[in-house]
Structure formats: C-alpha cells, structure tokens
C-alpha atoms as a PDB file:
ATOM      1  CA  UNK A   1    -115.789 -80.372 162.494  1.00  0.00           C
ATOM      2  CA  UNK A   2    -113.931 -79.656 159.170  1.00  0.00           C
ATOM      3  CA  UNK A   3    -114.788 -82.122 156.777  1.00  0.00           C
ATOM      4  CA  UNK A   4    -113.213 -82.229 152.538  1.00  0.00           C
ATOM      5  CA  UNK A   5    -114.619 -85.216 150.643  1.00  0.00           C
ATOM      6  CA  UNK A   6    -113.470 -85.320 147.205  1.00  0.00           C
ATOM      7  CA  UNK A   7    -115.374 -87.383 144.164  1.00  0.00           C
ATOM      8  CA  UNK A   8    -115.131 -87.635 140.498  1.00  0.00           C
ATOM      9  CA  UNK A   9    -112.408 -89.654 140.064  1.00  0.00           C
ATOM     10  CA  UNK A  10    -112.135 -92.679 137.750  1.00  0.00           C
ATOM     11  CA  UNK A  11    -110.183 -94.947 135.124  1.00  0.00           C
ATOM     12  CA  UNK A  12    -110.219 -92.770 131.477  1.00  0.00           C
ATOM     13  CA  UNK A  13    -108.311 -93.064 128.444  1.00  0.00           C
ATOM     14  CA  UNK A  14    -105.299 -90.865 127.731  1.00  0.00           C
ATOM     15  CA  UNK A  15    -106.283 -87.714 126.103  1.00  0.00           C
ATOM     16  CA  UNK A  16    -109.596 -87.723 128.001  1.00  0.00           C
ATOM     17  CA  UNK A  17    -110.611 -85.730 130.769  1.00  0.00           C
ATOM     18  CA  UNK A  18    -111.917 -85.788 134.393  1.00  0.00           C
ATOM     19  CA  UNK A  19    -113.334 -83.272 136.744  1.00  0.00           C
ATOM     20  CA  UNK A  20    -112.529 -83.715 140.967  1.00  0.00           C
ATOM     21  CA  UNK A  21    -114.632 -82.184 143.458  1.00  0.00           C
ATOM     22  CA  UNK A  22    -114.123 -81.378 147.177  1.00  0.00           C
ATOM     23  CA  UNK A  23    -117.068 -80.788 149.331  1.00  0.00           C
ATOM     24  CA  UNK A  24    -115.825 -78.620 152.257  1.00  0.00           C
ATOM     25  CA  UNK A  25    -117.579 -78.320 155.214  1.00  0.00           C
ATOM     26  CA  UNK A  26    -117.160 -76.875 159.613  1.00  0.00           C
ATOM     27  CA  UNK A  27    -114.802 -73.605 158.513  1.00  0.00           C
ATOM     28  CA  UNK A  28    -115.321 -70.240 156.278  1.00  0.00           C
ATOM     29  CA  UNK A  29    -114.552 -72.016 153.030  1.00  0.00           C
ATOM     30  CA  UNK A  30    -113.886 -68.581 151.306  1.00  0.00           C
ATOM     31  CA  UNK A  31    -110.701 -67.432 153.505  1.00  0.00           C
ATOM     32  CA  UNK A  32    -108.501 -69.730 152.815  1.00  0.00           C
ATOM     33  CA  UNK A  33    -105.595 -71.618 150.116  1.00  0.00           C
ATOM     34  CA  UNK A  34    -106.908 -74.725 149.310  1.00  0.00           C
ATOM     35  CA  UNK A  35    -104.863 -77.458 147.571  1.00  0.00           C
ATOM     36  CA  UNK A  36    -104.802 -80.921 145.042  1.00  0.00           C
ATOM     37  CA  UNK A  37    -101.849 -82.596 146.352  1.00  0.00           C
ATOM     38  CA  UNK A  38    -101.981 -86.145 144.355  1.00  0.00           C
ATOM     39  CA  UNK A  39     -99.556 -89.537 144.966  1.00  0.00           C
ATOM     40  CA  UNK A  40     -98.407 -91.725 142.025  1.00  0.00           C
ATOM     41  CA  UNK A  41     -97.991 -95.840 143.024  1.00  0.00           C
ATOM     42  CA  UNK A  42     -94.955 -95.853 144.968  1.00  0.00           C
ATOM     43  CA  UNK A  43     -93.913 -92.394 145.207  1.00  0.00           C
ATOM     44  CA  UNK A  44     -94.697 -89.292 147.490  1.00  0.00           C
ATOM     45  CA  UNK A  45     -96.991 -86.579 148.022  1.00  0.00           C
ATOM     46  CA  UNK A  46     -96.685 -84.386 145.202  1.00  0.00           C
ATOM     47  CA  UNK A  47     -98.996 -80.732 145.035  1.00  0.00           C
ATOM     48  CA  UNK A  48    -100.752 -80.407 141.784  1.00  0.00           C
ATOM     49  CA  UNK A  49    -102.864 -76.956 142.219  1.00  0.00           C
ATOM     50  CA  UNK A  50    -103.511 -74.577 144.733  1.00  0.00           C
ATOM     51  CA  UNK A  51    -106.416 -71.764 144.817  1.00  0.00           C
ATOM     52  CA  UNK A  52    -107.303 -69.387 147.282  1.00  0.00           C
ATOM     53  CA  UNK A  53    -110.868 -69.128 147.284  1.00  0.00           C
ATOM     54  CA  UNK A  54    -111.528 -65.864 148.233  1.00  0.00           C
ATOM     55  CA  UNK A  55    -108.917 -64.062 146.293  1.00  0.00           C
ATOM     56  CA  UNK A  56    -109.267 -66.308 143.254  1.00  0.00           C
ATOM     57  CA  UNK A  57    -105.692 -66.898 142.934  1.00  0.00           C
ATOM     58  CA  UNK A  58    -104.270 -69.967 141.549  1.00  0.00           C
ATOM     59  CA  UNK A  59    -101.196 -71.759 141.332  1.00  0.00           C
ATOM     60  CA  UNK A  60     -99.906 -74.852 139.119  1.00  0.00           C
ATOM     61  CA  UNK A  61     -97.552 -77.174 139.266  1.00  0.00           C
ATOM     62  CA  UNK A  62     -95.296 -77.058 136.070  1.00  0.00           C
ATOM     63  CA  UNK A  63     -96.156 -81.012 135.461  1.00  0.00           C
ATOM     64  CA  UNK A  64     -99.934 -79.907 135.033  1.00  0.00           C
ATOM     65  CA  UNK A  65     -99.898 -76.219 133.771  1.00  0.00           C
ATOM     66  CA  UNK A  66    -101.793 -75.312 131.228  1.00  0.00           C
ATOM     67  CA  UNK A  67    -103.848 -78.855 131.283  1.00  0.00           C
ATOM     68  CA  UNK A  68    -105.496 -78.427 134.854  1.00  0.00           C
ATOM     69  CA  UNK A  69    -107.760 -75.799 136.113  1.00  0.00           C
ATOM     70  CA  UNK A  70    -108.151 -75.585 139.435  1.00  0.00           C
ATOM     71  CA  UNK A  71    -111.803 -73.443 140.320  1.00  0.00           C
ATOM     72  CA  UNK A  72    -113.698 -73.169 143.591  1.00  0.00           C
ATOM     73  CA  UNK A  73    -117.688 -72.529 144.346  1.00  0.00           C
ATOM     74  CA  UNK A  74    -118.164 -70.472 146.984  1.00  0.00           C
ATOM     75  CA  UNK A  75    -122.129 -71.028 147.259  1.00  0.00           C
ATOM     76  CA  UNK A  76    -121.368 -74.602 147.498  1.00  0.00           C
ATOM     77  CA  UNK A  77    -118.367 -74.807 149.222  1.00  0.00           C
ATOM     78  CA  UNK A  78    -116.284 -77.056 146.795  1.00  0.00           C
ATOM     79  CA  UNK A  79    -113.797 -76.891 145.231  1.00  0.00           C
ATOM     80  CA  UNK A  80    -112.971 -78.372 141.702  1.00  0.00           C
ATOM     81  CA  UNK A  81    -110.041 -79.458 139.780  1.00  0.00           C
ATOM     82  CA  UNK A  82    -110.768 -79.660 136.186  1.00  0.00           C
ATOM     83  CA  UNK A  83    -108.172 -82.103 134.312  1.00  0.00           C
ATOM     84  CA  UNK A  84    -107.890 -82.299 130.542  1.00  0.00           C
ATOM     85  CA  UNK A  85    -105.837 -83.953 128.336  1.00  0.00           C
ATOM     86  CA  UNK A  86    -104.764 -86.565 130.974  1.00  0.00           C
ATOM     87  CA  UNK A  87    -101.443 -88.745 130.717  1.00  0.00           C
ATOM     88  CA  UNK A  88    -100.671 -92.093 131.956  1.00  0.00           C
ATOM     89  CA  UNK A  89     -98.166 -90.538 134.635  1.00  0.00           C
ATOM     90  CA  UNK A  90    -101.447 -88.368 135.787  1.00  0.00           C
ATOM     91  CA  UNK A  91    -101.960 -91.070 137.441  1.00  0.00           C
ATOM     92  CA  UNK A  92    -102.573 -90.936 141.410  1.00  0.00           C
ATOM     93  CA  UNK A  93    -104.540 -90.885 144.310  1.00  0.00           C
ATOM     94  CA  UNK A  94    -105.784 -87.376 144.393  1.00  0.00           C
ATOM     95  CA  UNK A  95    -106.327 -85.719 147.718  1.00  0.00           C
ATOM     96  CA  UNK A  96    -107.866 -82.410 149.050  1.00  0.00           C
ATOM     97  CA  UNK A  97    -106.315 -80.287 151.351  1.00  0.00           C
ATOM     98  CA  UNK A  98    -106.759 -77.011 153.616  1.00  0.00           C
ATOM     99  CA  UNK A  99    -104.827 -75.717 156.123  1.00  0.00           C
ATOM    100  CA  UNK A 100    -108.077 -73.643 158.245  1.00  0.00           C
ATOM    101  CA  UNK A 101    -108.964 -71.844 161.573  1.00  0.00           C
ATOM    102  CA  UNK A 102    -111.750 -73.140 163.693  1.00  0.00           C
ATOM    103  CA  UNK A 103    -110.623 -72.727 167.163  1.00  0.00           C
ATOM    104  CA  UNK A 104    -107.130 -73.398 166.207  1.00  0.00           C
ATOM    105  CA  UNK A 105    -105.319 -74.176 162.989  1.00  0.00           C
ATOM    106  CA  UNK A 106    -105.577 -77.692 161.279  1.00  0.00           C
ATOM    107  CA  UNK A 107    -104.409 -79.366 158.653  1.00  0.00           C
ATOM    108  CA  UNK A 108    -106.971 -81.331 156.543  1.00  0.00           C
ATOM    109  CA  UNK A 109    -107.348 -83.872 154.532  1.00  0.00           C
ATOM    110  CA  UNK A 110    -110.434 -85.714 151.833  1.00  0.00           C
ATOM    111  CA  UNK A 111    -109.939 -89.429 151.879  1.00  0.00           C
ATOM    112  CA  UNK A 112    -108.748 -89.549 148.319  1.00  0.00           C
ATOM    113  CA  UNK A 113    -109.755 -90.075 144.883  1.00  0.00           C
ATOM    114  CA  UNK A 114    -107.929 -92.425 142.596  1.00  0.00           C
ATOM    115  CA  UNK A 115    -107.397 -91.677 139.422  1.00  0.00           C
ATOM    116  CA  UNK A 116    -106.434 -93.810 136.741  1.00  0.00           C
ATOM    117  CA  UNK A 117    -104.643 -93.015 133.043  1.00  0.00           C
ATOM    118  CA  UNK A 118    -105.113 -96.188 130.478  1.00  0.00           C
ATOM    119  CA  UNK A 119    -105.773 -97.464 127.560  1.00  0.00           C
END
C-alpha cells in the first residue's frame, strides 16, 4: 500500500534552517507531482512546494520562494524540502502529499511533521 512518512522536523531559531523528508513507498515514486502542503495553528491547509519527480519541475509558493527548495531522490524514494532562513509564521504542521496510481488513483497523505519558529 502507498505509504509517505515525513521526518526532520523540529523547534529552531528564526534565521535557522531545517531539512523535511518524505519516505515514499507501494507506487512508482518517479511519475508523479508530489507536494509540502503545511497548516499554521488555527488556520487551513496551505501548499508550500510542489515537484514532479520525474520531470524535475518545481513549483513555490510566493510565501516561501526563494527560501525553500523543494528536491526529490529517486534511488531512495524521498522526497525533501530544504527550508532556510525560517520565520516565526513558517510555522506549521508540515505534511506530504501525492496524488498516485496503484490500481486506482489516491490521494495520500504522511502523518505530519511539526515545525516550530522561536526564539
């Protein structure tokens, strides 16, 4: 069965950085968008970064661009979202997400990470 787990999250300091991982597992990882959607305390579902891993193309979310980088390992099947230069609002649950074909299409989600801005 399709599995995403995502790890690396934690509490840093603003102006540090993090790095989220997303083990994927039970589809063709390389065929397919994969997305960091994230949710602030109290507010919705908000997508952060999207890649497609076998093209390679990525797409940000204005509110991250040019701070985030969004990568994915084929051999390993995971996908990454690098985050620098983080800010109190960065502040979330961040979740993994794939939309894939196994016998029909799903929509998946990792359990979350939180992630935590503060001095």
């Amino acid at each position: 069965q399709v599995q995403l787990v995502e790890s690396g999250g934690g509490l840093v300091q603003p102006g540090g950085s993090l790095r989220l991982s997303c083990a994927a597992s039970g589809f063709t990882f390389n065929s397919y968008w994969m997305y960091w959607v994230r949710q602030a305390p109290g507010k919705g579902l908000e997508w952060v970064s999207y890649i497609h891993t076998g093209r390679g193309s990525t797409i940000y979310a204005d509110s991250v661009k040019d701070r985030f980088a969004v990568s994915s390992d084929n051999a390993k099947n995971t996908l990454y979202l690098q985050m620098n230069s983080l800010k109190p609002e960065d502040t979330a649950v961040y979740y993994c997400n794939a939309k894939v074909y196994t016998s029909y299409w799903g929509n998946y989600w990792g359990q979350g990470t939180q992630v935590t801005v503060s001095s």
